[in-house]
Protein backbone atom coordinates (compact mmCIF):
# COMPACT_ATOMS: atom_id res chain seq x y z
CA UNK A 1 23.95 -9.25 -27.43
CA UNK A 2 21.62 -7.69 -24.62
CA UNK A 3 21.50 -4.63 -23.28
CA UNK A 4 19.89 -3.43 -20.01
CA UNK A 5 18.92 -0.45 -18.70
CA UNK A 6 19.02 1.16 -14.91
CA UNK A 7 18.17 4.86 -14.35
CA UNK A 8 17.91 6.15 -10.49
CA UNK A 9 16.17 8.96 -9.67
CA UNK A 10 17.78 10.67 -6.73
CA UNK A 11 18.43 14.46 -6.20
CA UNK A 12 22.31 14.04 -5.64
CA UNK A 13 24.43 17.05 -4.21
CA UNK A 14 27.17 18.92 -6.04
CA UNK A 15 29.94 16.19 -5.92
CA UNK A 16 28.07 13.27 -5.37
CA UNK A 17 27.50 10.34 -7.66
CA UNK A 18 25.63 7.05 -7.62
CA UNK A 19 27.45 3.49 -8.11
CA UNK A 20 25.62 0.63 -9.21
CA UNK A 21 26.61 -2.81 -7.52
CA UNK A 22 25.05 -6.38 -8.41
CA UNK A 23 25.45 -10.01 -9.29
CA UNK A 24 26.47 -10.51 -12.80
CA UNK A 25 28.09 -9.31 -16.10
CA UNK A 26 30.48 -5.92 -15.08
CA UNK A 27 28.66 -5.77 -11.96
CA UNK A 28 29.97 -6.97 -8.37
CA UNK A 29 28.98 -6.83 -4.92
CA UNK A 30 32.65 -5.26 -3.79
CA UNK A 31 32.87 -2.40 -6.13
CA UNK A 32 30.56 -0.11 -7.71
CA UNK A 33 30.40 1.29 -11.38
CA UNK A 34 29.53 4.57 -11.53
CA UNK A 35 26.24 5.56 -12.99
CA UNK A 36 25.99 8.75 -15.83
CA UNK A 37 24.29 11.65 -14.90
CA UNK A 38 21.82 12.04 -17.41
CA UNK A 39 19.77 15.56 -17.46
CA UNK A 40 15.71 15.26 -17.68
CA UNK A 41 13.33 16.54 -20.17
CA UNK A 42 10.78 16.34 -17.32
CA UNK A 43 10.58 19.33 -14.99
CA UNK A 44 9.54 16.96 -12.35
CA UNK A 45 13.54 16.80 -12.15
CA UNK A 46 16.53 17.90 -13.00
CA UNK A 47 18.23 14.77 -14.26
CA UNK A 48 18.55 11.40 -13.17
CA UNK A 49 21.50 8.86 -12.91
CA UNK A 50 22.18 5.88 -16.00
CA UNK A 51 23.82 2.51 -16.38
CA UNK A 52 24.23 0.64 -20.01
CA UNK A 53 24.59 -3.09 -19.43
CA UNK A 54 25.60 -5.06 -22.61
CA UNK A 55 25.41 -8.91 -21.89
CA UNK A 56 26.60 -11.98 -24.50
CA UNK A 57 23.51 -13.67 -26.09
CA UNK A 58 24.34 -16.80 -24.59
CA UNK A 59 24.11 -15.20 -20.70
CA UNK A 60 22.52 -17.75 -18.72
CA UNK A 61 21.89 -15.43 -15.72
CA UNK A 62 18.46 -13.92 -17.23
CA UNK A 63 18.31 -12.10 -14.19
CA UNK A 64 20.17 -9.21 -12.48
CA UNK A 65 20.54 -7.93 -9.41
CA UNK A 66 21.79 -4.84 -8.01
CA UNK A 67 21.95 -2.04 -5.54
CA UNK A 68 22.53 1.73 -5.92
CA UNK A 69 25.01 2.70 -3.55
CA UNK A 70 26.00 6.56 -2.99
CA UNK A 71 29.32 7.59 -3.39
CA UNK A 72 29.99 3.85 -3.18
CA UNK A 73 29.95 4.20 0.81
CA UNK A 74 26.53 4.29 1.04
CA UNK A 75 24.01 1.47 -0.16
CA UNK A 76 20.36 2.38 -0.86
CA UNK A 77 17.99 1.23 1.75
CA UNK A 78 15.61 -1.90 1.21
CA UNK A 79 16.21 -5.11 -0.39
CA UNK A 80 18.24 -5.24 -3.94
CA UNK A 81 16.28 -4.49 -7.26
CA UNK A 82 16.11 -6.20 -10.04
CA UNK A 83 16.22 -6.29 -14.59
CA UNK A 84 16.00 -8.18 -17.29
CA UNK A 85 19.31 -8.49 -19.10
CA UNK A 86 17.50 -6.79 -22.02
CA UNK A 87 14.92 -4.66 -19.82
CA UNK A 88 15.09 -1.31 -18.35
CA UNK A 89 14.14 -0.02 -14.91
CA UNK A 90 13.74 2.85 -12.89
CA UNK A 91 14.17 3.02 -9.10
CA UNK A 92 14.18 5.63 -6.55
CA UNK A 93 16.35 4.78 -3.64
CA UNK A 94 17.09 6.34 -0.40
CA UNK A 95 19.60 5.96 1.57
CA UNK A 96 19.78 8.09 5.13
CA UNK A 97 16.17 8.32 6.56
CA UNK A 98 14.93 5.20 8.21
CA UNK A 99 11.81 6.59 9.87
CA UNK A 100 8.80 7.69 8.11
CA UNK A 101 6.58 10.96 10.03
CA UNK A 102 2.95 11.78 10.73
CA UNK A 103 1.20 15.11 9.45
CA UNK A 104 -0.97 15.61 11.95
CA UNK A 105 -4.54 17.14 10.65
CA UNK A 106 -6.89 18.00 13.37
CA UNK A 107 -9.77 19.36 11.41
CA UNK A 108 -10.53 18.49 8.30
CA UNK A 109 -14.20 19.68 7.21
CA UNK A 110 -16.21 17.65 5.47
CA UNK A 111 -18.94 19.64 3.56
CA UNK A 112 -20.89 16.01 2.23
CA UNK A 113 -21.20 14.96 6.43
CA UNK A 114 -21.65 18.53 7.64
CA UNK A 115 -18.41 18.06 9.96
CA UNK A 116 -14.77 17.91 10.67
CA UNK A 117 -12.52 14.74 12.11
CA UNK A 118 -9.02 14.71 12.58
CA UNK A 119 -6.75 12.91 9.30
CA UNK A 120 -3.42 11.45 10.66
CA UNK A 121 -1.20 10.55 7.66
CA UNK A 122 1.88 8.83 7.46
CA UNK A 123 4.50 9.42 5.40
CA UNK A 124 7.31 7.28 4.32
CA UNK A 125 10.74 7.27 5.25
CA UNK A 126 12.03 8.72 1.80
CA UNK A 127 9.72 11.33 1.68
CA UNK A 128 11.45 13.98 2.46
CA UNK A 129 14.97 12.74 1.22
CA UNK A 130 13.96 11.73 -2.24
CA UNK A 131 11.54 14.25 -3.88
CA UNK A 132 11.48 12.70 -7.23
CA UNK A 133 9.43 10.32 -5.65
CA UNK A 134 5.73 9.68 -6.08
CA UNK A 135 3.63 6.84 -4.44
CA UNK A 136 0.42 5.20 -3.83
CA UNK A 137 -1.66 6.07 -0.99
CA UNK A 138 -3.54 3.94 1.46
CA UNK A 139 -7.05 5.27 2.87
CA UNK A 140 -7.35 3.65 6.54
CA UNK A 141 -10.75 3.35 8.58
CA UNK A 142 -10.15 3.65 12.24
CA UNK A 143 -7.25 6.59 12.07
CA UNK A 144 -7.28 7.01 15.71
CA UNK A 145 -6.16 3.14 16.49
CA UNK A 146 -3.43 3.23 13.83
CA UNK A 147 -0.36 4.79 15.38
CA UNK A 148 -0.48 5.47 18.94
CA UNK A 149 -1.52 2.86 21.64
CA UNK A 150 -3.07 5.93 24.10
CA UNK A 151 -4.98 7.17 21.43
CA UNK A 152 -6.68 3.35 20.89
CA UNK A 153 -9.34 2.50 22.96
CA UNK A 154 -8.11 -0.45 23.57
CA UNK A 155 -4.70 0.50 24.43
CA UNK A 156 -3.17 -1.15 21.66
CA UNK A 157 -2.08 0.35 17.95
CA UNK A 158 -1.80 -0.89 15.05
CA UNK A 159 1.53 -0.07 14.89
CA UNK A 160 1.18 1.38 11.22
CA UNK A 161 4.70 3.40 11.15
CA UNK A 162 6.55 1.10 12.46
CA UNK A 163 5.46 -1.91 10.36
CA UNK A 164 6.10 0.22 7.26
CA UNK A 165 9.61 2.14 8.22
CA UNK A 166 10.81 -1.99 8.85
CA UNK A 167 9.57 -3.41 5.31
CA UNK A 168 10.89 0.15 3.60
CA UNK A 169 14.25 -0.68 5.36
CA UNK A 170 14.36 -4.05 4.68
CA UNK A 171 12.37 -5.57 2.77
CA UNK A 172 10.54 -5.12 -1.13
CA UNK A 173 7.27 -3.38 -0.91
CA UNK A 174 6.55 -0.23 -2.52
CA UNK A 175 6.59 2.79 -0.14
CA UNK A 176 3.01 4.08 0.71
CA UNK A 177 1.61 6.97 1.65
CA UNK A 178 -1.51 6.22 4.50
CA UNK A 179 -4.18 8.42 5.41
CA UNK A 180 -5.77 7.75 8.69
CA UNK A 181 -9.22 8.83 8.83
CA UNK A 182 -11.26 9.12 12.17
CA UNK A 183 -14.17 8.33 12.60
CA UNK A 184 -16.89 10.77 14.08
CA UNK A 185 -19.64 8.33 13.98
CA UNK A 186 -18.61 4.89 13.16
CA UNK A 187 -21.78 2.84 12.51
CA UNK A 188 -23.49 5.71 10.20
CA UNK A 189 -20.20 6.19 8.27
CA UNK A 190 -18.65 2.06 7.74
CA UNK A 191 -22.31 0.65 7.22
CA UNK A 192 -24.47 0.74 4.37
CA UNK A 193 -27.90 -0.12 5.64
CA UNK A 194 -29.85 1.04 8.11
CA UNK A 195 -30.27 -1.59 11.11
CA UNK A 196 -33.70 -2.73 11.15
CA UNK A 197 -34.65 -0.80 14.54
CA UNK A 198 -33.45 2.37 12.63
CA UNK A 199 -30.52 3.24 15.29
CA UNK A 200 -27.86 3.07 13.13
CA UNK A 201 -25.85 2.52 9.90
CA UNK A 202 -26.89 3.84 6.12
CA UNK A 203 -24.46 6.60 5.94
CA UNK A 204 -21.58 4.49 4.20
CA UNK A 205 -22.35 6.01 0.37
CA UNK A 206 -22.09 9.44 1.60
CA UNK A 207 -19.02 8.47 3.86
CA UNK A 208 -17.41 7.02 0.47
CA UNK A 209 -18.46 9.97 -1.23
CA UNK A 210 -16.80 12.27 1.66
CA UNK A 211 -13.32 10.20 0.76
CA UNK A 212 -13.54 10.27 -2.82
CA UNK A 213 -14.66 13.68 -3.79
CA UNK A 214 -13.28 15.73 -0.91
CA UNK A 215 -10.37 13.89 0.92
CA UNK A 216 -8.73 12.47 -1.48
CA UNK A 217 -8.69 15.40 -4.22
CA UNK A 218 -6.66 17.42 -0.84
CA UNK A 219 -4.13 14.52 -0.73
CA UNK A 220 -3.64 14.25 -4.29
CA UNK A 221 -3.25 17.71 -4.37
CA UNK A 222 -0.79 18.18 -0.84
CA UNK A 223 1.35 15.37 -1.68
CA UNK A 224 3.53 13.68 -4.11
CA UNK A 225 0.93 10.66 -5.35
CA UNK A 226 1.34 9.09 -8.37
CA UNK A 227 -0.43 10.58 -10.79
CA UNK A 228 -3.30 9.73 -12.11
CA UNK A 229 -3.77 8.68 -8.87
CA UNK A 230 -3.25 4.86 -8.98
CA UNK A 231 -3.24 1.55 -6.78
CA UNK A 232 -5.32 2.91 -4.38
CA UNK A 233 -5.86 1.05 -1.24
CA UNK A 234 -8.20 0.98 1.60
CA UNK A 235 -7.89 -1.01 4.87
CA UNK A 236 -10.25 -1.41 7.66
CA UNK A 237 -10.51 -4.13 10.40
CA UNK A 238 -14.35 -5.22 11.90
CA UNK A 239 -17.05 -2.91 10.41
CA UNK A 240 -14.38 -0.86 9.29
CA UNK A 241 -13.23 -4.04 7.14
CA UNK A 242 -16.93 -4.12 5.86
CA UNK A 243 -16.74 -0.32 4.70
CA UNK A 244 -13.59 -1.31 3.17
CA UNK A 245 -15.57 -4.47 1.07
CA UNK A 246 -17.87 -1.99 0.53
CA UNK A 247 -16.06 0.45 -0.95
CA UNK A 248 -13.62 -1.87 -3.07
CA UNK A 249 -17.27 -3.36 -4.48
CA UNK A 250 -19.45 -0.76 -5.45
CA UNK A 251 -16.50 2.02 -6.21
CA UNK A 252 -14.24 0.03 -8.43
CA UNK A 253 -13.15 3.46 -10.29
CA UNK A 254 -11.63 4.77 -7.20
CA UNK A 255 -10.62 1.70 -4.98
CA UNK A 256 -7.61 -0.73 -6.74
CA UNK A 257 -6.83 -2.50 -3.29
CA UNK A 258 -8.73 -3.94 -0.45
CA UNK A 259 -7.57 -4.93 2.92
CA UNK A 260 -10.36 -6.62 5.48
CA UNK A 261 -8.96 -8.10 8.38
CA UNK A 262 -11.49 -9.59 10.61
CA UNK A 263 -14.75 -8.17 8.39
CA UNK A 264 -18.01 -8.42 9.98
CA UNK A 265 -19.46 -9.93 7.11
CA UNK A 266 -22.29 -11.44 8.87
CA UNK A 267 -23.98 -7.92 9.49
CA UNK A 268 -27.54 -7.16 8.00
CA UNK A 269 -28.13 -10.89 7.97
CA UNK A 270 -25.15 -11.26 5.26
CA UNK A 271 -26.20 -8.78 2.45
CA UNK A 272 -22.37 -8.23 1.84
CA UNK A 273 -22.77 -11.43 0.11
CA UNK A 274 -25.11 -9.96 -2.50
CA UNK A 275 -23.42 -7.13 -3.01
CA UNK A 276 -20.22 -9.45 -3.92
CA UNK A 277 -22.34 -11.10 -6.50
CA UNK A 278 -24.15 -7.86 -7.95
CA UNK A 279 -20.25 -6.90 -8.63
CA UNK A 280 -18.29 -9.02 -9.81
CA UNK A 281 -16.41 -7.23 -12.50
CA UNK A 282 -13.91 -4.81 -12.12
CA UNK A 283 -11.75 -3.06 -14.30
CA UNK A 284 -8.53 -3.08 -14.61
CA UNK A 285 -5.66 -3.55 -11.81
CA UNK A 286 -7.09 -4.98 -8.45
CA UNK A 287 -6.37 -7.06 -5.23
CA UNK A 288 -8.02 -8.54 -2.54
CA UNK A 289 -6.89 -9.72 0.87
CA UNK A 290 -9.14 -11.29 3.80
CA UNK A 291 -8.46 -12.52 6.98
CA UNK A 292 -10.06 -13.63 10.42
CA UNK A 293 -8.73 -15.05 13.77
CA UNK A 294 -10.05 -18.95 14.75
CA UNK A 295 -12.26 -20.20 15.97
CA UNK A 296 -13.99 -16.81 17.37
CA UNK A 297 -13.52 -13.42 15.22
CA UNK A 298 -16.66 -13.60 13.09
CA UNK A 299 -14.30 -16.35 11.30
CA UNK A 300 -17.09 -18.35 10.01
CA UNK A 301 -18.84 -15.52 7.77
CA UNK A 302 -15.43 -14.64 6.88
CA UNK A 303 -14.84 -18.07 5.79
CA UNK A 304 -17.90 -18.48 3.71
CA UNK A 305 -17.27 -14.65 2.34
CA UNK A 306 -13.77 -15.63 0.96
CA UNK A 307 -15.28 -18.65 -0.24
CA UNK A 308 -17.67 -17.35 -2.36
CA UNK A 309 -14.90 -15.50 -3.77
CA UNK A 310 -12.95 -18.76 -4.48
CA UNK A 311 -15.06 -21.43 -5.07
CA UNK A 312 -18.05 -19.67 -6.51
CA UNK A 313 -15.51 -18.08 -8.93
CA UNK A 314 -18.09 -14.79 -8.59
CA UNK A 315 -14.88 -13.01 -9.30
CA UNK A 316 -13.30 -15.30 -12.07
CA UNK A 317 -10.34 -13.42 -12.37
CA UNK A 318 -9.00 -13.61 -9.13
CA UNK A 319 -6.22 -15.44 -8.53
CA UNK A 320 -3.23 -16.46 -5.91
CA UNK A 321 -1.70 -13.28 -7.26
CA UNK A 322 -4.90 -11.08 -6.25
CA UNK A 323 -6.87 -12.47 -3.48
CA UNK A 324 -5.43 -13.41 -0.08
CA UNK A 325 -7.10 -15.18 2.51
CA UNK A 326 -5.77 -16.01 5.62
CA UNK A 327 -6.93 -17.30 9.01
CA UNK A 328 -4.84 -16.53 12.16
CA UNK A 329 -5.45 -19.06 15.15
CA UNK A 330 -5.81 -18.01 18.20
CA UNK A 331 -6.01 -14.85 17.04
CA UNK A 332 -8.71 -12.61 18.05
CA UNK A 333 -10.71 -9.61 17.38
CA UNK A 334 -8.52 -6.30 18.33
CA UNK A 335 -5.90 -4.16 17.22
CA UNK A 336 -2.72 -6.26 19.48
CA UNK A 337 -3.57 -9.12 16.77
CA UNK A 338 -4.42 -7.21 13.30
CA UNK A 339 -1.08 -5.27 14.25
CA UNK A 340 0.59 -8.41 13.85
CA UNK A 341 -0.74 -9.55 10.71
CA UNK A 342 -0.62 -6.05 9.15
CA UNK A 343 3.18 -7.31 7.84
CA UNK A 344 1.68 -9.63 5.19
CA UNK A 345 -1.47 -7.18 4.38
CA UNK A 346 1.12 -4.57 3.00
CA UNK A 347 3.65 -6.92 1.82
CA UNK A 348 0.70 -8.58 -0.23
CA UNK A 349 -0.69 -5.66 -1.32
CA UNK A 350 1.26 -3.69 -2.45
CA UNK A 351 5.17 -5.94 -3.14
CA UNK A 352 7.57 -3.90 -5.64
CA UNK A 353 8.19 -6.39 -8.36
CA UNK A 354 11.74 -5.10 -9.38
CA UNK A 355 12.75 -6.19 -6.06
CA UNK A 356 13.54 -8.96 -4.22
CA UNK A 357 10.81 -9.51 -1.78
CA UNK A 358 11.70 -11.85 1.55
């Protein structure tokens, strides 16, 4: 005999309760069985909402999937989770709000750069609905290009809430929480070493340093992250990809994810490279995904960047699970193309494995 487990988290009103539905055993997709209200020992929350599952030994369906739905009217947003027959899970649906919103910061003082940039950050679309909640947040370079096409120079967005209210909806990622930072001067603050004529770059370690010691302690602090703060992510496209390399390389304490789509990794005659090799191991959980258009978009340092990841096996332990790379033809270097590849990024890096995931 098995057993599983499913507790949802959900703050339910007076009257309310929350039906499981699924595939196999007592479950079906036309009725629900109600879940037990089950009160918490956390004071995160009140309570939370159980289902027992007993299954015969000889169950051949290893697998089962299911769907909180409110009051049995209403199903939970997103694709259907899923358990072991003799695991246990915890999911927190929603099931109303489809968009996500943007808190709008537009000063944020930075005592480590001696100035203040506006933060846009986006947050999810059950946010505000489910409060038992927590999630992993998403540091992304460029915050001006990132949500509003007249706010992009070049008069496209990256289309960041929209991307992520759609694979919320309907798909299985984990929601994310994404702080847009602004630049206030982009080649001292994404590269690392000074250009040989001295007119930029060099101010990347104190940029980092800005992020990690003074940014991110205020989000941490102003929203519901997980806690410890974990599977954090930062994305950047161009130099802001190679800030993002950067960071996920020399801070591996403080950076678990790393999106670069379209890196310039042939700046400073290709001393990303070394940096690659001088660190190689990471602790812990970590992921990787590159990209570039074809044939233009800096795609051949790209190319030879991701290959020293691969076939130089500088990072042994990456595998297909980990590392992404990905070349987009015809695709070239703006925000109208890493908009449309910014699906995969999230769905890659951060997929919510007790889901189904399309």
């Amino acid at each position: 005999m098995f057993t599983c487990k499913i507790r949802v988290h959900y703050p339910t009103q007076f009257g309310d309760t929350i039906y499981i539905r699924g595939n196999t055993g007592s479950l079906s997709w036309d009725k629900g069985v109600a879940a037990e209200w089950t009160t918490s020992q956390s004071d995160k929350e009140s309570g939370f909402w159980s289902l027992s599952l007993s299954f015969q030994s000889d169950q051949t369906q290893r697998v089962v999937e299911f769907k909180p739905v409110l009051n049995d009217k209403v199903w939970a947003k997103g694709s259907n989770y899923l358990v072991n027959i003799d695991g246990e899970v915890d999911v927190y649906p929603f099931f109303y709000n489809t968009s996500g919103s943007i808190y709008r910061m537009p000063e944020f003082y930075s005592h480590i750069l001696n100035v203040s940039r506006r933060i846009n950050i986006y947050l999810p679309p059950s946010y505000y609905e489910n409060t038992s909640k927590r999630y992993p947040v998403i540091f992304m370079n460029d915050g001006h290009n990132l949500f509003e096409a007249h706010e992009s120079l070049s008069g496209h967005a990256w289309r960041v809430q929209e991307t992520i209210d759609d694979l919320a909806n309907n798909d299985g990622i984990k929601e994310v929480i994404v702080v847009g930072v602004v630049p206030v001067n982009r080649t001292y603050e994404y590269l690392y070493n000074l250009h040989h004529d001295g007119s930029f770059g060099g101010g990347a370690n104190k940029y980092l340093d800005f992020l990690i010691y003074e940014l991110k302690p205020f989000v941490y602090n102003t929203f519901r992250t997980t806690q410890p703060l974990s599977q954090v992510g930062i994305i950047g496209s161009s130099y802001g990809g190679v800030i993002s390399l950067f960071a996920w390389l020399t801070r591996p304490d403080e950076f678990d994810v790393c999106g670069a789509l379209s890196p310039s990794c042939g700046w400073d005659n290709r001393s990303l490279f070394q940096i690659l090799k001088d660190n190689a191991q990471r602790p812990g959980y970590s992921k990787l995904y590159i990209d570039s258009g074809y044939p233009r978009d800096s795609h051949a340092s790209t190319r030879d960047f991701a290959h020293e990841v691969i076939q130089k096996n500088h990072l042994c332990w990456m595998d297909s699970k980990n590392f992404e790379w990905e070349i987009k033809e015809g695709h070239g270097h703006s925000e109208q193309y890493w908009s449309i590849r910014l699906p995969r990024v999230i769905k890659f890096l951060y997929p919510d494995y007790q889901r189904v995931v399309y």
